[in-house]
ModelCIF file with pLDDT and N, C-alpha, C, O atoms, coordinates in Angstrom:
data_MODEL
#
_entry.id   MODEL 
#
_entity.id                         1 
_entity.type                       polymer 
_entity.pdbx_number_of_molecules   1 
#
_entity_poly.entity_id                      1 
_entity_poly.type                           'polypeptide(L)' 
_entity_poly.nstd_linkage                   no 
_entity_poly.nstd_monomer                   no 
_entity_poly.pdbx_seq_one_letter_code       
;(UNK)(UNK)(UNK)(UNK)(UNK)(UNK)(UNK)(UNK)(UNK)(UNK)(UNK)(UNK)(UNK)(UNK)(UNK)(UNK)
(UNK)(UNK)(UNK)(UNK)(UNK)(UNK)(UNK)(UNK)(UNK)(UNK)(UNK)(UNK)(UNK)(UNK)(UNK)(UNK)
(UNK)(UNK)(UNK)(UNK)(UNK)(UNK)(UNK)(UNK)(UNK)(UNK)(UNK)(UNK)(UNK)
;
_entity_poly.pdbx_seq_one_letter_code_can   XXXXXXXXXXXXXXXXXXXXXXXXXXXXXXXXXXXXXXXXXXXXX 
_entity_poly.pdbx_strand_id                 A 
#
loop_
_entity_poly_seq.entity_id 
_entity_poly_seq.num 
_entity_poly_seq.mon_id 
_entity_poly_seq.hetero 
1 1  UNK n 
1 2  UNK n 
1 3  UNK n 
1 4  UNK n 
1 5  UNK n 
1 6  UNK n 
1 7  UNK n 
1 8  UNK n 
1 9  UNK n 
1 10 UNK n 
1 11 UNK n 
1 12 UNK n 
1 13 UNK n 
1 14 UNK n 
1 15 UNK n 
1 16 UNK n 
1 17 UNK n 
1 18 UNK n 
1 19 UNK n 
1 20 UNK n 
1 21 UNK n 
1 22 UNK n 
1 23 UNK n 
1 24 UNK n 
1 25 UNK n 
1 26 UNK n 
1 27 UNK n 
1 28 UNK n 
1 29 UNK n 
1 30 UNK n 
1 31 UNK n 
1 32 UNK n 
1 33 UNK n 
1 34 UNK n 
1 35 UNK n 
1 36 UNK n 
1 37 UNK n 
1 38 UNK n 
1 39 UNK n 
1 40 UNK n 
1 41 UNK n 
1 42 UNK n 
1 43 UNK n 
1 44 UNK n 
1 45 UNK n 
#
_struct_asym.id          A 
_struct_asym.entity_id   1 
#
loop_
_ma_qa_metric.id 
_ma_qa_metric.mode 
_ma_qa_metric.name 
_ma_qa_metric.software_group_id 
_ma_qa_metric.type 
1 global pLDDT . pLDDT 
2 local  pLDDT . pLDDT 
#
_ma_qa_metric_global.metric_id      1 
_ma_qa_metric_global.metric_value   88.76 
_ma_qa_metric_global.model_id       1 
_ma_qa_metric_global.ordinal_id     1 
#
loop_
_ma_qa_metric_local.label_asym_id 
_ma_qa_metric_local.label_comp_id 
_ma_qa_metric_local.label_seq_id 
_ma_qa_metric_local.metric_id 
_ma_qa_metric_local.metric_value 
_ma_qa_metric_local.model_id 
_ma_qa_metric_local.ordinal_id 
A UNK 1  2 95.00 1 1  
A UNK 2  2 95.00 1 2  
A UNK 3  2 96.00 1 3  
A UNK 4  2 95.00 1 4  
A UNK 5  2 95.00 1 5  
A UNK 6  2 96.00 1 6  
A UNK 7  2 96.00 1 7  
A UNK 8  2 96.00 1 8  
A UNK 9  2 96.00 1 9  
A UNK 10 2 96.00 1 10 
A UNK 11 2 96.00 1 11 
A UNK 12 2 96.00 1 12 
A UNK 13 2 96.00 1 13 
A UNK 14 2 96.00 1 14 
A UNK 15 2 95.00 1 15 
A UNK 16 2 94.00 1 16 
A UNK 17 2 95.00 1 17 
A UNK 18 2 93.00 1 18 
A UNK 19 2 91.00 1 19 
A UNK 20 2 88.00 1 20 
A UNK 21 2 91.00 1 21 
A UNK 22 2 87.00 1 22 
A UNK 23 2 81.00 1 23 
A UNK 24 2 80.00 1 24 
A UNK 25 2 82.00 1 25 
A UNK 26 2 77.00 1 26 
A UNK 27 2 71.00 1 27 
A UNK 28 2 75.00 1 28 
A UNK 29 2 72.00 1 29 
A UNK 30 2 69.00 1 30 
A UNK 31 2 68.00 1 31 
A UNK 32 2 70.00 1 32 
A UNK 33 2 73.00 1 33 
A UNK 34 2 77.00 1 34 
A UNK 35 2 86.00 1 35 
A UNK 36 2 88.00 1 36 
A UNK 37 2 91.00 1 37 
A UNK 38 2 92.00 1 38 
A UNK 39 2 93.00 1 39 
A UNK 40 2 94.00 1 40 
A UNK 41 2 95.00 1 41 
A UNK 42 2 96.00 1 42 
A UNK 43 2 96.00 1 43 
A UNK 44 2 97.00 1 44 
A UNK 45 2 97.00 1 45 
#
loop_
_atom_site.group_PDB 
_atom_site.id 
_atom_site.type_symbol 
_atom_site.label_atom_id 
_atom_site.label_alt_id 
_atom_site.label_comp_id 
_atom_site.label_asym_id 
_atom_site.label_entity_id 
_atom_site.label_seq_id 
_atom_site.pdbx_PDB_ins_code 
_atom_site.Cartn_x 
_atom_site.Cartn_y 
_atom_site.Cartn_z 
_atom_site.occupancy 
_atom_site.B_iso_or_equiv 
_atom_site.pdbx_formal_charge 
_atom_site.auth_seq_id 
_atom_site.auth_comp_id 
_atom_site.auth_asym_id 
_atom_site.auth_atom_id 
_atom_site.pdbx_PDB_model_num 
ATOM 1   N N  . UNK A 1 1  ? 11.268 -16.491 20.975  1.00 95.00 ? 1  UNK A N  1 
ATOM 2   C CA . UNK A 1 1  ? 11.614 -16.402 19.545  1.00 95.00 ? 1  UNK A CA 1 
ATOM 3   C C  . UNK A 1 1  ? 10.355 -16.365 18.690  1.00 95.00 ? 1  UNK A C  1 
ATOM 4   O O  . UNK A 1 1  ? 10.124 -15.491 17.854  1.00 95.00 ? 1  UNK A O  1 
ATOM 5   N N  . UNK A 1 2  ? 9.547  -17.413 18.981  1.00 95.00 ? 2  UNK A N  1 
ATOM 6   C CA . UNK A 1 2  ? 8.295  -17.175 18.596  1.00 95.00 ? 2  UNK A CA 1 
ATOM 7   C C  . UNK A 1 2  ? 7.317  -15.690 18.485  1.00 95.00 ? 2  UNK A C  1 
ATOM 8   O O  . UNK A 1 2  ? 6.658  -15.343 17.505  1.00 95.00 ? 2  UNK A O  1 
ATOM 9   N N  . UNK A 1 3  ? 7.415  -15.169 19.426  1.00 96.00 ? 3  UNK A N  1 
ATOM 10  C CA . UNK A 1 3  ? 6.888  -14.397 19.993  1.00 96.00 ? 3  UNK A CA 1 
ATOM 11  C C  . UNK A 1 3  ? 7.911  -12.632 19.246  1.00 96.00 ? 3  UNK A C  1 
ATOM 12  O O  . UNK A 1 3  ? 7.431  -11.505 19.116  1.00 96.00 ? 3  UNK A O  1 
ATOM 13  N N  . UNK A 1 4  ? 9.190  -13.057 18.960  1.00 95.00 ? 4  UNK A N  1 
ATOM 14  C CA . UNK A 1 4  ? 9.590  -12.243 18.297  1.00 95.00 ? 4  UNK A CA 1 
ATOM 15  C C  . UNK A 1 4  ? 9.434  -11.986 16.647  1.00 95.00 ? 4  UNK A C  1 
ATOM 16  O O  . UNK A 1 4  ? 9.449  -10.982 15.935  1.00 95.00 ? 4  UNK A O  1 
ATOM 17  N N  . UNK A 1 5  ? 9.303  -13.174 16.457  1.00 95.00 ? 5  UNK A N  1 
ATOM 18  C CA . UNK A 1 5  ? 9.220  -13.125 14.702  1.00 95.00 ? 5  UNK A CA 1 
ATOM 19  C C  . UNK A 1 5  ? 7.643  -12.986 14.607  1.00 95.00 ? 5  UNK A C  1 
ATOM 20  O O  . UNK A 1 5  ? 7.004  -12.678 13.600  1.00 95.00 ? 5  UNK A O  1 
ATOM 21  N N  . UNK A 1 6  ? 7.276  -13.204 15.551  1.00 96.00 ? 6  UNK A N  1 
ATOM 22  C CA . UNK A 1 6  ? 5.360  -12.711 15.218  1.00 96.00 ? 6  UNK A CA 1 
ATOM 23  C C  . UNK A 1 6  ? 5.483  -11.214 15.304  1.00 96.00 ? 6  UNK A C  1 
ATOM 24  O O  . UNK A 1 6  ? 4.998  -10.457 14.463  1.00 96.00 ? 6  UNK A O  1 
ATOM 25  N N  . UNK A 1 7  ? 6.113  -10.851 16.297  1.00 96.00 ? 7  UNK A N  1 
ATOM 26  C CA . UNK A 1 7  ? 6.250  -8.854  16.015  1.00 96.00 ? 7  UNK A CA 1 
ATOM 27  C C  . UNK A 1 7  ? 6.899  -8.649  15.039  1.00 96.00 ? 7  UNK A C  1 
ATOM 28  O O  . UNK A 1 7  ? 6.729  -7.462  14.762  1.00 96.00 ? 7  UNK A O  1 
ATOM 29  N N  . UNK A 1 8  ? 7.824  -9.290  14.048  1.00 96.00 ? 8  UNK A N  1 
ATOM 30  C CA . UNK A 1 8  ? 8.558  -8.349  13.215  1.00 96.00 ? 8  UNK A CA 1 
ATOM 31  C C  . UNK A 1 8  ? 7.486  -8.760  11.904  1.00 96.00 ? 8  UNK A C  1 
ATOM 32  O O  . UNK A 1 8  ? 7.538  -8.018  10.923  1.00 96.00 ? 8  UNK A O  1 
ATOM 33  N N  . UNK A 1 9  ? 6.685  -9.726  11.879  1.00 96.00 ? 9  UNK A N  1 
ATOM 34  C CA . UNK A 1 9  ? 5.730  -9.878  10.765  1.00 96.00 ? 9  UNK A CA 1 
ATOM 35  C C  . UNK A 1 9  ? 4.895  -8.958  10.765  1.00 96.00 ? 9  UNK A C  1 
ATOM 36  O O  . UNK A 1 9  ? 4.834  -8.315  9.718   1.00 96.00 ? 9  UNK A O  1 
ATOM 37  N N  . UNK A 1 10 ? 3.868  -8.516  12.017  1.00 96.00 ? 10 UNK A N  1 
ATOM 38  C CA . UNK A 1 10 ? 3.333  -7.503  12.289  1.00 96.00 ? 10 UNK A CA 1 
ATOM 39  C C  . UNK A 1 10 ? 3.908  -6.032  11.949  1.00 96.00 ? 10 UNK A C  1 
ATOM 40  O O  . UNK A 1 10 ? 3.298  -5.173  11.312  1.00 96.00 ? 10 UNK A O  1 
ATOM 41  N N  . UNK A 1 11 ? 5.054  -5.926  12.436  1.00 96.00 ? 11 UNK A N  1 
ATOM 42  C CA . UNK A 1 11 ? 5.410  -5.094  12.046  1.00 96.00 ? 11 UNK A CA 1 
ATOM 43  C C  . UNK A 1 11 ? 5.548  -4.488  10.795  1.00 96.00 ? 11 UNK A C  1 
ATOM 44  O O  . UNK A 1 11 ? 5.268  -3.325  10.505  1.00 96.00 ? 11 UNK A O  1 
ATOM 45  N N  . UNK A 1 12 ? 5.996  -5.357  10.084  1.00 96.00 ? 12 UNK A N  1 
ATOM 46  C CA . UNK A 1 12 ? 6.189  -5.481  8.122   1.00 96.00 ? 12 UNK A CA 1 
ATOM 47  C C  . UNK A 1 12 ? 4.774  -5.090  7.808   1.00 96.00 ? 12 UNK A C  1 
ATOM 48  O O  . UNK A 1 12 ? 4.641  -4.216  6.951   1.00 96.00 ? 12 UNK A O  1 
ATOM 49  N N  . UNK A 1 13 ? 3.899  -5.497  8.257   1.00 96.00 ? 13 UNK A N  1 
ATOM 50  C CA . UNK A 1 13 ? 2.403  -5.723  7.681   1.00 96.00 ? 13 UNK A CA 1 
ATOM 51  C C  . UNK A 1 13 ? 2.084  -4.271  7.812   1.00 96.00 ? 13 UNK A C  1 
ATOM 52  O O  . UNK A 1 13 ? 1.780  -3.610  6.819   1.00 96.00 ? 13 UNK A O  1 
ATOM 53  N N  . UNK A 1 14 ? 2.160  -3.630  9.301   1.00 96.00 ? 14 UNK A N  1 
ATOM 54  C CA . UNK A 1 14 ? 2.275  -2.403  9.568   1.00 96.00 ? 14 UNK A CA 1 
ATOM 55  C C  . UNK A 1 14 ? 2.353  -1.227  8.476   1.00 96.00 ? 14 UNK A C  1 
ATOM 56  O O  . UNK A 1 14 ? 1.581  -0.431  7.941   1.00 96.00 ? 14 UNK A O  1 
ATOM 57  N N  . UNK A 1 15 ? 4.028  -1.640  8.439   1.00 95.00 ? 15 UNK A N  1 
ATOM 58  C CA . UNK A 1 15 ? 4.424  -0.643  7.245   1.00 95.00 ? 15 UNK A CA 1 
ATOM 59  C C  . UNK A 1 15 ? 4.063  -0.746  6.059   1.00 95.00 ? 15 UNK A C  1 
ATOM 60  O O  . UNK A 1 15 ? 4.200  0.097   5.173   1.00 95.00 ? 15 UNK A O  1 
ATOM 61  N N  . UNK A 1 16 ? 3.693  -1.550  6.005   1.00 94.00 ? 16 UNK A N  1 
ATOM 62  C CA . UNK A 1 16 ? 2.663  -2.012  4.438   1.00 94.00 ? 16 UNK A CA 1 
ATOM 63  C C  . UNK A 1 16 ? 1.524  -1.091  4.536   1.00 94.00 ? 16 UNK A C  1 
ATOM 64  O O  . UNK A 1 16 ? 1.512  -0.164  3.726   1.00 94.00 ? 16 UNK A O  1 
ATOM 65  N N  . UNK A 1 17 ? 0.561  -1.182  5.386   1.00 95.00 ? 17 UNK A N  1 
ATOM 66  C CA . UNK A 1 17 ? -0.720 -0.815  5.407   1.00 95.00 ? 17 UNK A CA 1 
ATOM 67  C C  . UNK A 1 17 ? -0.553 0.872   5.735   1.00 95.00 ? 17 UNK A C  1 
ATOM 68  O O  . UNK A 1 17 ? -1.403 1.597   5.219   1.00 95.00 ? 17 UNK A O  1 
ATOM 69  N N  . UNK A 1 18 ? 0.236  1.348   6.356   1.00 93.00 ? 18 UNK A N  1 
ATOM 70  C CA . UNK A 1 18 ? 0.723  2.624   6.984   1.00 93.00 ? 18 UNK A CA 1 
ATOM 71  C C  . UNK A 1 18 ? 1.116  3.389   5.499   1.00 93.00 ? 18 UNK A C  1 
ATOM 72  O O  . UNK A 1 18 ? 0.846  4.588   5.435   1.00 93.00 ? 18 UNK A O  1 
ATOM 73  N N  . UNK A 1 19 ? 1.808  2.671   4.182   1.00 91.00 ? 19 UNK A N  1 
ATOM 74  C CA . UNK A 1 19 ? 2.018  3.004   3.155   1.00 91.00 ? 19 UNK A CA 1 
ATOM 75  C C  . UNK A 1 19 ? 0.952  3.182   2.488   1.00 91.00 ? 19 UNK A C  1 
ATOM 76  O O  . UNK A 1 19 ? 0.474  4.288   2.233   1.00 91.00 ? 19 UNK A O  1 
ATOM 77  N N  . UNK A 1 20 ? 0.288  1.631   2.000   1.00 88.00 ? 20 UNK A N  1 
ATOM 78  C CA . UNK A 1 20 ? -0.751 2.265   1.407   1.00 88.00 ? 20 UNK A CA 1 
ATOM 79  C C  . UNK A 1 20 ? -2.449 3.249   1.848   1.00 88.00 ? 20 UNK A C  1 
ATOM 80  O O  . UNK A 1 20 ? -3.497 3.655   1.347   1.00 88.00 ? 20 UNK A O  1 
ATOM 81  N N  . UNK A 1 21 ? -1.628 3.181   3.204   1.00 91.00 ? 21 UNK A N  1 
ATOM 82  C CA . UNK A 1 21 ? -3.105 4.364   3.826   1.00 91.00 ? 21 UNK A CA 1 
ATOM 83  C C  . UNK A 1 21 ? -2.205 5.980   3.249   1.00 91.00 ? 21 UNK A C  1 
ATOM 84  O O  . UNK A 1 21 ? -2.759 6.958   2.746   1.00 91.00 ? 21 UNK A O  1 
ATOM 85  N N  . UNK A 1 22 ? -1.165 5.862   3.446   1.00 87.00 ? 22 UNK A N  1 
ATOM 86  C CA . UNK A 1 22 ? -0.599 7.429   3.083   1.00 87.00 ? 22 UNK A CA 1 
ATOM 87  C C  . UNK A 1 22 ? -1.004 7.497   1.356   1.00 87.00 ? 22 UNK A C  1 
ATOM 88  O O  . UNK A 1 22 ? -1.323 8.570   0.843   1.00 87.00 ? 22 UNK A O  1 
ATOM 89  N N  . UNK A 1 23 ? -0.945 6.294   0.614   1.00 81.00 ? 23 UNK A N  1 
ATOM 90  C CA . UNK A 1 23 ? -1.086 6.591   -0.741  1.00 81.00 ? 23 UNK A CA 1 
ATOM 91  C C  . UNK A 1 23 ? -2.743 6.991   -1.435  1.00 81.00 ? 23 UNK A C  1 
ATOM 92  O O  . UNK A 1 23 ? -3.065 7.549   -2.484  1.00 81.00 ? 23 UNK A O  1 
ATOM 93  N N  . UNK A 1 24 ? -3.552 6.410   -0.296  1.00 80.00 ? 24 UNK A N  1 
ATOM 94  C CA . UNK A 1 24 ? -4.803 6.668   -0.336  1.00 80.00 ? 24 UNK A CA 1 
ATOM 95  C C  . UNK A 1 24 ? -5.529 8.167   -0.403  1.00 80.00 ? 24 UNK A C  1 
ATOM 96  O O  . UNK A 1 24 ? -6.229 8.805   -1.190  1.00 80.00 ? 24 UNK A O  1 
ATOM 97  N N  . UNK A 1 25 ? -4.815 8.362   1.159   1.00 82.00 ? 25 UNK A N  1 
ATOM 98  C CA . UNK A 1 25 ? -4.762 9.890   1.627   1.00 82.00 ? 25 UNK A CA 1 
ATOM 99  C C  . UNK A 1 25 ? -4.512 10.990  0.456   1.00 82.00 ? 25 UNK A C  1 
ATOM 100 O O  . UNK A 1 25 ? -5.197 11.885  -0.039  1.00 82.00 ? 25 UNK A O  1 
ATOM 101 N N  . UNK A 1 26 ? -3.288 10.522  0.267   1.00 77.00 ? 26 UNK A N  1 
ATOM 102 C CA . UNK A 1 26 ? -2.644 11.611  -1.102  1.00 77.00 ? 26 UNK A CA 1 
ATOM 103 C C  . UNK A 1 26 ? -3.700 11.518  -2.081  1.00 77.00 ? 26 UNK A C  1 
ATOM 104 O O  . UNK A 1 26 ? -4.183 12.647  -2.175  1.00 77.00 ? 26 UNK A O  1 
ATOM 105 N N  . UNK A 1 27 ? -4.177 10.871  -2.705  1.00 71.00 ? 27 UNK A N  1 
ATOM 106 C CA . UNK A 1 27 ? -5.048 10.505  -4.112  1.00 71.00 ? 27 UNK A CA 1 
ATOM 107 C C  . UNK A 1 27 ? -6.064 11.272  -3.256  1.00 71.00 ? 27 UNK A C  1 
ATOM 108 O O  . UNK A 1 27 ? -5.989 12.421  -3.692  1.00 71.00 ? 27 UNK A O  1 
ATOM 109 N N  . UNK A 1 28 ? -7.133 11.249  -2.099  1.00 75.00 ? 28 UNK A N  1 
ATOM 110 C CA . UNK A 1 28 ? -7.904 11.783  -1.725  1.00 75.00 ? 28 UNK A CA 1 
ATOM 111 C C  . UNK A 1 28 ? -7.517 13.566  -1.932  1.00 75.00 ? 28 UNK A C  1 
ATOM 112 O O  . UNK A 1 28 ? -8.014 14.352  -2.740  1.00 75.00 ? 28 UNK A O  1 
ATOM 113 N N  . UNK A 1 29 ? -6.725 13.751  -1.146  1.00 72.00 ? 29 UNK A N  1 
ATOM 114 C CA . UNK A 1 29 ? -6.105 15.476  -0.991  1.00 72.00 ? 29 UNK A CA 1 
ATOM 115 C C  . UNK A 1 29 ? -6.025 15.881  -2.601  1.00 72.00 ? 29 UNK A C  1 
ATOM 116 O O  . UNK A 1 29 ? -6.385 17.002  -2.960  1.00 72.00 ? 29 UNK A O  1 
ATOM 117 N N  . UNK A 1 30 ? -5.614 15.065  -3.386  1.00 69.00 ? 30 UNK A N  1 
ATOM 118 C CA . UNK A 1 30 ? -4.785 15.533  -5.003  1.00 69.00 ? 30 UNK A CA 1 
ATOM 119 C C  . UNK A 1 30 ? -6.296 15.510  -5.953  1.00 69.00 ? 30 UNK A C  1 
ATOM 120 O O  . UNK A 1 30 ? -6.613 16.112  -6.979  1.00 69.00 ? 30 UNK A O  1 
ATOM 121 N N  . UNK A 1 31 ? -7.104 14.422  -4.996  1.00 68.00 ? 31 UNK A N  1 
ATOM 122 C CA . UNK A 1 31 ? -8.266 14.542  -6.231  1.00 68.00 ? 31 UNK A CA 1 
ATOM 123 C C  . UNK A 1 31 ? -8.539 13.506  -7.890  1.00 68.00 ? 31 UNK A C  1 
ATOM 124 O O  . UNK A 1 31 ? -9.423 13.470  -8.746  1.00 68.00 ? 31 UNK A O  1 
ATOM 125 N N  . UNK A 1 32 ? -6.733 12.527  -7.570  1.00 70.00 ? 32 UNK A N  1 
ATOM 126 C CA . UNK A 1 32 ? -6.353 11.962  -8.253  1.00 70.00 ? 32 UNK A CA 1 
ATOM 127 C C  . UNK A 1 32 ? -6.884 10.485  -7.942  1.00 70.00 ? 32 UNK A C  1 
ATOM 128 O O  . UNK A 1 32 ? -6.775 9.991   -6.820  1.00 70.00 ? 32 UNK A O  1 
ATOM 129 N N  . UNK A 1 33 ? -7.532 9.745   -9.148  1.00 73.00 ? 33 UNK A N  1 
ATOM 130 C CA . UNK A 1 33 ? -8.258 8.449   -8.653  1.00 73.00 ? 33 UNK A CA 1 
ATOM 131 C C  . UNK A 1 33 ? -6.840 7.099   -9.375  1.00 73.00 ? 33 UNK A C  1 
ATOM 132 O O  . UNK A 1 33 ? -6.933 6.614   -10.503 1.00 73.00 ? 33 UNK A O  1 
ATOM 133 N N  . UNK A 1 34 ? -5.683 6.766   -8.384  1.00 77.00 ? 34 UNK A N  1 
ATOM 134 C CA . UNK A 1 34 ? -4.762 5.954   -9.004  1.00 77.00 ? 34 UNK A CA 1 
ATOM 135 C C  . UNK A 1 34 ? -5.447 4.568   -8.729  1.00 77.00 ? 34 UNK A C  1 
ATOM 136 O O  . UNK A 1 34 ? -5.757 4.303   -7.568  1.00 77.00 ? 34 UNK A O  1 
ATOM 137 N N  . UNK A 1 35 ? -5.739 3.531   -9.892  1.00 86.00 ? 35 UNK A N  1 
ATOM 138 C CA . UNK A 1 35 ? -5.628 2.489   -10.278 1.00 86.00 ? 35 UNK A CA 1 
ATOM 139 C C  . UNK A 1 35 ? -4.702 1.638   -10.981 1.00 86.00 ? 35 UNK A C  1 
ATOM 140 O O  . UNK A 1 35 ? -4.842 1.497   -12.195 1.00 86.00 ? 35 UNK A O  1 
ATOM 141 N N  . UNK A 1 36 ? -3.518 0.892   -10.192 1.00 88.00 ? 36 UNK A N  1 
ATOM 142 C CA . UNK A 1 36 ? -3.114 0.487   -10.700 1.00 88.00 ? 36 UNK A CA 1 
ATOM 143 C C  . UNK A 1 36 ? -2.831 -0.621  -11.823 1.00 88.00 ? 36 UNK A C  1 
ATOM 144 O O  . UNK A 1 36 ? -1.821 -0.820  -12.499 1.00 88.00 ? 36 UNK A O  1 
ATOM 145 N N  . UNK A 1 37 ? -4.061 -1.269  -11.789 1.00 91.00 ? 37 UNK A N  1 
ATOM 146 C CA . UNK A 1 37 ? -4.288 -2.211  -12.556 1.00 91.00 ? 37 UNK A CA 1 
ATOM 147 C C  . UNK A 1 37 ? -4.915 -1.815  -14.050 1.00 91.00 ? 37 UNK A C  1 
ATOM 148 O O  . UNK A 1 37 ? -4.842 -2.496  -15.073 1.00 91.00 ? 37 UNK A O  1 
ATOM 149 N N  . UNK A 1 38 ? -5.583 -0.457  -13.870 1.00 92.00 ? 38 UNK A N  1 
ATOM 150 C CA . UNK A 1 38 ? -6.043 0.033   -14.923 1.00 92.00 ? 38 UNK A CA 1 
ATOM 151 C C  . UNK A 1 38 ? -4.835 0.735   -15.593 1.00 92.00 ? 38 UNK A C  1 
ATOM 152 O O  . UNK A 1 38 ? -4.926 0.905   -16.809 1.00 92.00 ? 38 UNK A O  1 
ATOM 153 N N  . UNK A 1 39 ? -3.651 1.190   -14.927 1.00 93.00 ? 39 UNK A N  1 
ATOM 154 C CA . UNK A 1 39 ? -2.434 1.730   -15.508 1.00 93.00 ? 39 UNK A CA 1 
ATOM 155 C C  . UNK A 1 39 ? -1.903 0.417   -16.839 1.00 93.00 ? 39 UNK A C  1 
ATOM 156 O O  . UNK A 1 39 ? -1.797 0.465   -18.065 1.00 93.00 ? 39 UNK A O  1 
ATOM 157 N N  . UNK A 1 40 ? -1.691 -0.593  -15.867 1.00 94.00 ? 40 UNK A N  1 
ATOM 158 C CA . UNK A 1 40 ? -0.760 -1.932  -16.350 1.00 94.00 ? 40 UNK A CA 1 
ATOM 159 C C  . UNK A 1 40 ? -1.794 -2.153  -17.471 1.00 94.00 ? 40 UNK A C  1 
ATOM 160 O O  . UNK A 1 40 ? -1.415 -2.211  -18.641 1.00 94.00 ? 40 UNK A O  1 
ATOM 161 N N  . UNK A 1 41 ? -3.007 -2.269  -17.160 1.00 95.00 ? 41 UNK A N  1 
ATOM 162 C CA . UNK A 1 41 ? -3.986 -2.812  -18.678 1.00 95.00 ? 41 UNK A CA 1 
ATOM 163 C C  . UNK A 1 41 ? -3.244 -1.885  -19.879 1.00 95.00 ? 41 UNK A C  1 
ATOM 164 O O  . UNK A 1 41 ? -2.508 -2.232  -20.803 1.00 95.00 ? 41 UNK A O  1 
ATOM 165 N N  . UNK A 1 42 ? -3.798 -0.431  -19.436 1.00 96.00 ? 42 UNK A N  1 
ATOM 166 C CA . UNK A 1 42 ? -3.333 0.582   -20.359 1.00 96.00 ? 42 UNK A CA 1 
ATOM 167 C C  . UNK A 1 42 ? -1.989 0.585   -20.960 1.00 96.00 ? 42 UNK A C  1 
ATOM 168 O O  . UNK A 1 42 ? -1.901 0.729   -22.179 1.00 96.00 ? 42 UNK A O  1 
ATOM 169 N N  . UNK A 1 43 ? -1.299 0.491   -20.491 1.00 96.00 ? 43 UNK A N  1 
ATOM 170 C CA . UNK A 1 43 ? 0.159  0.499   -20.812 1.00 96.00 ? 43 UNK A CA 1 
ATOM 171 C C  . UNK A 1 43 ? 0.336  -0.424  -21.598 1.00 96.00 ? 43 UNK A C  1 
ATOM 172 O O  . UNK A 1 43 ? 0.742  0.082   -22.644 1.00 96.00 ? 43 UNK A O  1 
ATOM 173 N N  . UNK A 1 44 ? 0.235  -1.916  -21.733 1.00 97.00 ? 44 UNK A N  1 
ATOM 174 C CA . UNK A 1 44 ? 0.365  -2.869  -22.185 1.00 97.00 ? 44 UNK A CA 1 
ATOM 175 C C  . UNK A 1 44 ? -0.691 -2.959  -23.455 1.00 97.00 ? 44 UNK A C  1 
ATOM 176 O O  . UNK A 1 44 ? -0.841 -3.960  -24.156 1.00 97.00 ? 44 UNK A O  1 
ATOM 177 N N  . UNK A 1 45 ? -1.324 -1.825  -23.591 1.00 97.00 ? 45 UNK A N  1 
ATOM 178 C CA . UNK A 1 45 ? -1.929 -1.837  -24.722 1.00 97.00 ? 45 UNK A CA 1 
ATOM 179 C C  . UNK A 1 45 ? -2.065 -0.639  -25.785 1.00 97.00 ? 45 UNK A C  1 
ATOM 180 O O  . UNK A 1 45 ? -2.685 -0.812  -26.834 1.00 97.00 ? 45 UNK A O  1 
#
């Protein structure tokens, strides 16, 4: 059991990092520099 809920954490983490490597990628290919924190500043102001 142990040993199972350590793979499905891994796993999660996985798809986390697998996401934001594809979102990286894209901004690289598009040429587009996304900051999200610089969005939220902006927006909110």
């Amino acid at each position: 059991k142990k040993i199972y809920y350590k793979v499905e954490s891994l796993s999660r983490e996985i798809r986390r990092l697998t996401q934001r490597l594809n979102s990286l990628e894209n901004q690289l290919v598009s040429g587009l520099t996304v900051i999200p924190e610089f969005t939220k500043y902006f927006t909110n102001r």
